[in-house]
N, C-alpha and C. Protein backbone atom coordinates (compact mmCIF):
# COMPACT_ATOMS: atom_id res chain seq x y z
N UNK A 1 -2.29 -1.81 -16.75
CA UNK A 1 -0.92 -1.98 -17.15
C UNK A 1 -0.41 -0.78 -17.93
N UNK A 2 -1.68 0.07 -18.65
CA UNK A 2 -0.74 0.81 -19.28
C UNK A 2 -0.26 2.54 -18.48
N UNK A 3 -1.12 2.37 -17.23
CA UNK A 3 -0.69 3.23 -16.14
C UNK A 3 0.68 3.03 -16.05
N UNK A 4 1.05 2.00 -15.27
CA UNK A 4 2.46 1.36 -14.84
C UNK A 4 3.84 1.65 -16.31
N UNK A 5 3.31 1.29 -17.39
CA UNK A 5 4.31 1.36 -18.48
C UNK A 5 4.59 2.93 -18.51
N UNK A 6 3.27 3.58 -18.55
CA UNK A 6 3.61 5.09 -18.78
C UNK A 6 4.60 5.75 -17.72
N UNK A 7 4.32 5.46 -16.30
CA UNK A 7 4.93 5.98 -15.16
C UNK A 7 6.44 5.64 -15.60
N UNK A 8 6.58 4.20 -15.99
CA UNK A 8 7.72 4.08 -15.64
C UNK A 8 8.44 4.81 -17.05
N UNK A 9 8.21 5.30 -17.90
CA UNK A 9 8.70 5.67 -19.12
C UNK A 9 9.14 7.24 -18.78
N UNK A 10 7.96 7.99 -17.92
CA UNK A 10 7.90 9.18 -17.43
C UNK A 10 8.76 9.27 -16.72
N UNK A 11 8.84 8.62 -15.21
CA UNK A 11 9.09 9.21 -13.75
C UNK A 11 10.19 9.51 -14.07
N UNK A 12 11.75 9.35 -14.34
CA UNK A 12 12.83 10.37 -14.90
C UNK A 12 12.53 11.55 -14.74
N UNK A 13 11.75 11.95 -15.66
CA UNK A 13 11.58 13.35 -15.96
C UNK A 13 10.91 14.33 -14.82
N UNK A 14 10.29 13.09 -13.99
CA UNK A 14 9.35 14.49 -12.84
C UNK A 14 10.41 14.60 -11.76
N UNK A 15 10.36 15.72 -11.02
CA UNK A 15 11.34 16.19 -10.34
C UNK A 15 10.90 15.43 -9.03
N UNK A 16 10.03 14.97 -8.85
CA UNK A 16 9.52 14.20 -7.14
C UNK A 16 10.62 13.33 -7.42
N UNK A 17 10.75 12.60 -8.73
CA UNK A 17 11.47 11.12 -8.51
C UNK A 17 13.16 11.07 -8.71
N UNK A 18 13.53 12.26 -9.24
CA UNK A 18 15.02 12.54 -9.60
C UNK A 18 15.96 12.22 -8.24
N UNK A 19 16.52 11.06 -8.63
CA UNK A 19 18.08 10.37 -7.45
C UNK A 19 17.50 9.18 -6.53
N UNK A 20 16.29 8.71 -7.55
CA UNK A 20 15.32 7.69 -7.10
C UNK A 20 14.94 6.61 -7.89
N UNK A 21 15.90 5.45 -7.83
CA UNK A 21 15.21 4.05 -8.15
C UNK A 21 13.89 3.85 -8.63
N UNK A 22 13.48 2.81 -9.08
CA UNK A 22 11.89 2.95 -9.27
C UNK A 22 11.96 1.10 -9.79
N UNK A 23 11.23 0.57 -8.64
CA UNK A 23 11.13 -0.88 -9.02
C UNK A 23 9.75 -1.44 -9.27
N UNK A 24 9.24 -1.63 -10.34
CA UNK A 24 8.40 -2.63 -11.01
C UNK A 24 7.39 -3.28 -9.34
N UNK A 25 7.03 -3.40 -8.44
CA UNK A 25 6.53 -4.40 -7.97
C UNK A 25 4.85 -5.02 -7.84
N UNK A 26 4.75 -4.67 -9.41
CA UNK A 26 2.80 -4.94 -9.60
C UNK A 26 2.70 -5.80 -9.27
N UNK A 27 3.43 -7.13 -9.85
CA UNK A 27 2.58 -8.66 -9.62
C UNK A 27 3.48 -9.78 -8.91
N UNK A 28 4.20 -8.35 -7.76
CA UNK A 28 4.40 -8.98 -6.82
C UNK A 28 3.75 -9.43 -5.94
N UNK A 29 2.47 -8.61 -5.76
CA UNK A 29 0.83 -8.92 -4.59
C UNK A 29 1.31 -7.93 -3.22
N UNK A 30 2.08 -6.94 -3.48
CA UNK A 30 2.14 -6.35 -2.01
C UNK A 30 1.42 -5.57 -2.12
N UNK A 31 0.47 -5.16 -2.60
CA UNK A 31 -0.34 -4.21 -2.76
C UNK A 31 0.02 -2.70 -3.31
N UNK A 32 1.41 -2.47 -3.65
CA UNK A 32 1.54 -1.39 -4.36
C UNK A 32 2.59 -0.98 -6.13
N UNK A 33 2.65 -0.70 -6.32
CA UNK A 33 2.89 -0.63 -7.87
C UNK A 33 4.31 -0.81 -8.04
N UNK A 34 5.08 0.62 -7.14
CA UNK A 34 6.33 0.52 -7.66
C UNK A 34 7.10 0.54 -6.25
N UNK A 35 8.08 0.58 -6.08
CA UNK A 35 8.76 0.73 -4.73
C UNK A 35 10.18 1.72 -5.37
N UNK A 36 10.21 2.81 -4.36
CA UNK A 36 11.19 3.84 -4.80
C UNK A 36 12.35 3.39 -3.73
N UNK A 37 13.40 3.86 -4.34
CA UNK A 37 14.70 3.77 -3.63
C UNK A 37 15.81 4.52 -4.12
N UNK A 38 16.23 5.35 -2.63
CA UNK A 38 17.27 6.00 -2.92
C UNK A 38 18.88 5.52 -2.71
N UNK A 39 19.66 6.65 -2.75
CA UNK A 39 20.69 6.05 -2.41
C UNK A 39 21.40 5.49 -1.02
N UNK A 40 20.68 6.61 -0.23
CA UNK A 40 20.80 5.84 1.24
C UNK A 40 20.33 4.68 1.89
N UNK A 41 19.11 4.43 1.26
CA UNK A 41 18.87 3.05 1.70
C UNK A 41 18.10 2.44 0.52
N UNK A 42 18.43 1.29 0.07
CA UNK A 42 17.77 0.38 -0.78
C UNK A 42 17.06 -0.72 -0.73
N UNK A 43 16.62 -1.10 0.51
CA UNK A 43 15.67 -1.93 1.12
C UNK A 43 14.63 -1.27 2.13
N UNK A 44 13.49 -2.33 2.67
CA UNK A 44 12.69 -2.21 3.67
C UNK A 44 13.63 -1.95 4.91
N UNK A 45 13.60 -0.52 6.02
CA UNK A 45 13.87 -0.72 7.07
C UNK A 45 13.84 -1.84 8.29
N UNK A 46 12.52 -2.58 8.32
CA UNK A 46 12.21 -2.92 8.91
C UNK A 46 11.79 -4.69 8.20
N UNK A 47 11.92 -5.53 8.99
CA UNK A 47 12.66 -7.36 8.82
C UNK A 47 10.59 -7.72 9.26
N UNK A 48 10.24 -8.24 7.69
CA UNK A 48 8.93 -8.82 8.03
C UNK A 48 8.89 -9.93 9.49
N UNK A 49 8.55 -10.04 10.06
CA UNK A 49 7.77 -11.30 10.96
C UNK A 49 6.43 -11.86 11.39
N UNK A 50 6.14 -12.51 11.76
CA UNK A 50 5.02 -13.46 11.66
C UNK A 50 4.67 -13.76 13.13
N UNK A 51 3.49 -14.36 13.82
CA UNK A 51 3.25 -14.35 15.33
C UNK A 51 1.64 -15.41 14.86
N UNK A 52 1.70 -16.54 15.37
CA UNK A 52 -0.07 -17.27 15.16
C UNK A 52 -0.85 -17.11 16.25
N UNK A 53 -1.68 -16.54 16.39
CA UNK A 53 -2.96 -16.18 17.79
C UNK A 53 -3.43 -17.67 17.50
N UNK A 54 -3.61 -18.55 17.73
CA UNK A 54 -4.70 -19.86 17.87
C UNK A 54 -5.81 -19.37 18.64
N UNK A 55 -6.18 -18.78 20.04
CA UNK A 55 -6.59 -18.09 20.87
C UNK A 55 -6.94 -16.94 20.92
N UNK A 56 -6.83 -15.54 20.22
CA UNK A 56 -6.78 -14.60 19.96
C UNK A 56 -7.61 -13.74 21.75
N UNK A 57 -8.75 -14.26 21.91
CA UNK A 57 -9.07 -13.82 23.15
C UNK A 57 -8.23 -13.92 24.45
N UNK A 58 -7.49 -15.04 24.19
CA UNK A 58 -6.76 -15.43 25.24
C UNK A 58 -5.52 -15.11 25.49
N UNK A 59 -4.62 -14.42 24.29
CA UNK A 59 -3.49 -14.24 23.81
C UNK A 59 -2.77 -13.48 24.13
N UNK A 60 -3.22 -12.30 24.79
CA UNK A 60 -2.36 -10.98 25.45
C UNK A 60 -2.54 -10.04 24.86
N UNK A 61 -3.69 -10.14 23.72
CA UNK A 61 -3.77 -9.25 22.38
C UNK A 61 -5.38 -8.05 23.54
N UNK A 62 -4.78 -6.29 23.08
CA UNK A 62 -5.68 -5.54 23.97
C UNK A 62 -6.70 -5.18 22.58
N UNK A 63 -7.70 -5.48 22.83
CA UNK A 63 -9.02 -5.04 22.06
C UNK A 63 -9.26 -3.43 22.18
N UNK A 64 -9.65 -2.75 21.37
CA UNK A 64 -10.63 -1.76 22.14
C UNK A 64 -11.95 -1.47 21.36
N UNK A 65 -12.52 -0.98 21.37
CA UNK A 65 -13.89 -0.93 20.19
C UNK A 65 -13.67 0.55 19.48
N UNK A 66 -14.21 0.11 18.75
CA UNK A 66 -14.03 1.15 17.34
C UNK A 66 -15.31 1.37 16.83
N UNK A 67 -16.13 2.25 17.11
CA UNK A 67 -17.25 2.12 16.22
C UNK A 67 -17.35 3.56 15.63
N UNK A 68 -17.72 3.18 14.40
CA UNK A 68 -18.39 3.99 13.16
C UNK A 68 -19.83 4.29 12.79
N UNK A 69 -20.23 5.42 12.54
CA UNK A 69 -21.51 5.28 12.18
C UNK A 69 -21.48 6.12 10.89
N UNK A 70 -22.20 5.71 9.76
CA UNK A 70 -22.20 5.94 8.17
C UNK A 70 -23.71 6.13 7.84
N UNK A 71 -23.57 7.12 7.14
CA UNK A 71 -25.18 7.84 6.48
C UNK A 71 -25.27 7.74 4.89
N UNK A 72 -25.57 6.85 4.77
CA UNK A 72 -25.94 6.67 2.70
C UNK A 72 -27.50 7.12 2.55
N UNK A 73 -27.07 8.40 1.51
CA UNK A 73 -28.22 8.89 1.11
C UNK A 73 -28.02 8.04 -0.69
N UNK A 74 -28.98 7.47 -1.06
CA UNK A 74 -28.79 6.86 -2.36
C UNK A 74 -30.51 8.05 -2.89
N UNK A 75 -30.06 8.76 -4.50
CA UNK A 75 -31.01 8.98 -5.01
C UNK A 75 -31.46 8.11 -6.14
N UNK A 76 -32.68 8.19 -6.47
CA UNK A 76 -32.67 7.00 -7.89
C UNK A 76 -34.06 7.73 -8.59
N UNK A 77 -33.90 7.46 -9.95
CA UNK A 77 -34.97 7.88 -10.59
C UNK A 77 -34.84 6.90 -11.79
N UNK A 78 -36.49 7.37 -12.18
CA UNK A 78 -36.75 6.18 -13.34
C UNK A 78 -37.37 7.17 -14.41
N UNK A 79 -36.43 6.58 -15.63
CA UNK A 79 -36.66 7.79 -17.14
C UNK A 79 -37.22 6.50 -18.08
């Protein structure tokens, strides 16, 4: 929290944010802190919607595979 208080006490002053809104949205749960807004537009472009797969295999939905491969080197010592 005291990230968020400071930013918002600051951002005025930094030149990224000058002619830019700055809205609070921590514990809203969208996953990000603040939401900026200018003067041309002051909302989300784009209108949330929703779609339920019950079926997901069956659904029209195209899969493709994705694979990753990850190397963890862990060191450890005992003092």
């Amino acid at each position: 929290m005291a990230a968020e208080q400071y930013f918002e006490s600051i951002h005025h002053m930094l030149p990224e944010f000058q002619g830019r809104g700055v809205e609070n949205t921590t514990r809203l749960g969208c996953g990000y802190d603040f939401r900026l807004q200018t003067e041309a537009s002051d909302d989300f472009l784009e209108s949330p919607f929703h779609e339920i797969f019950q079926n997901p295999l069956f659904s029209g939905l195209q899969f493709r595979r994705n694979e990753r491969r990850v190397v963890q080197v862990s060191w450890l010592a005992n003092v």
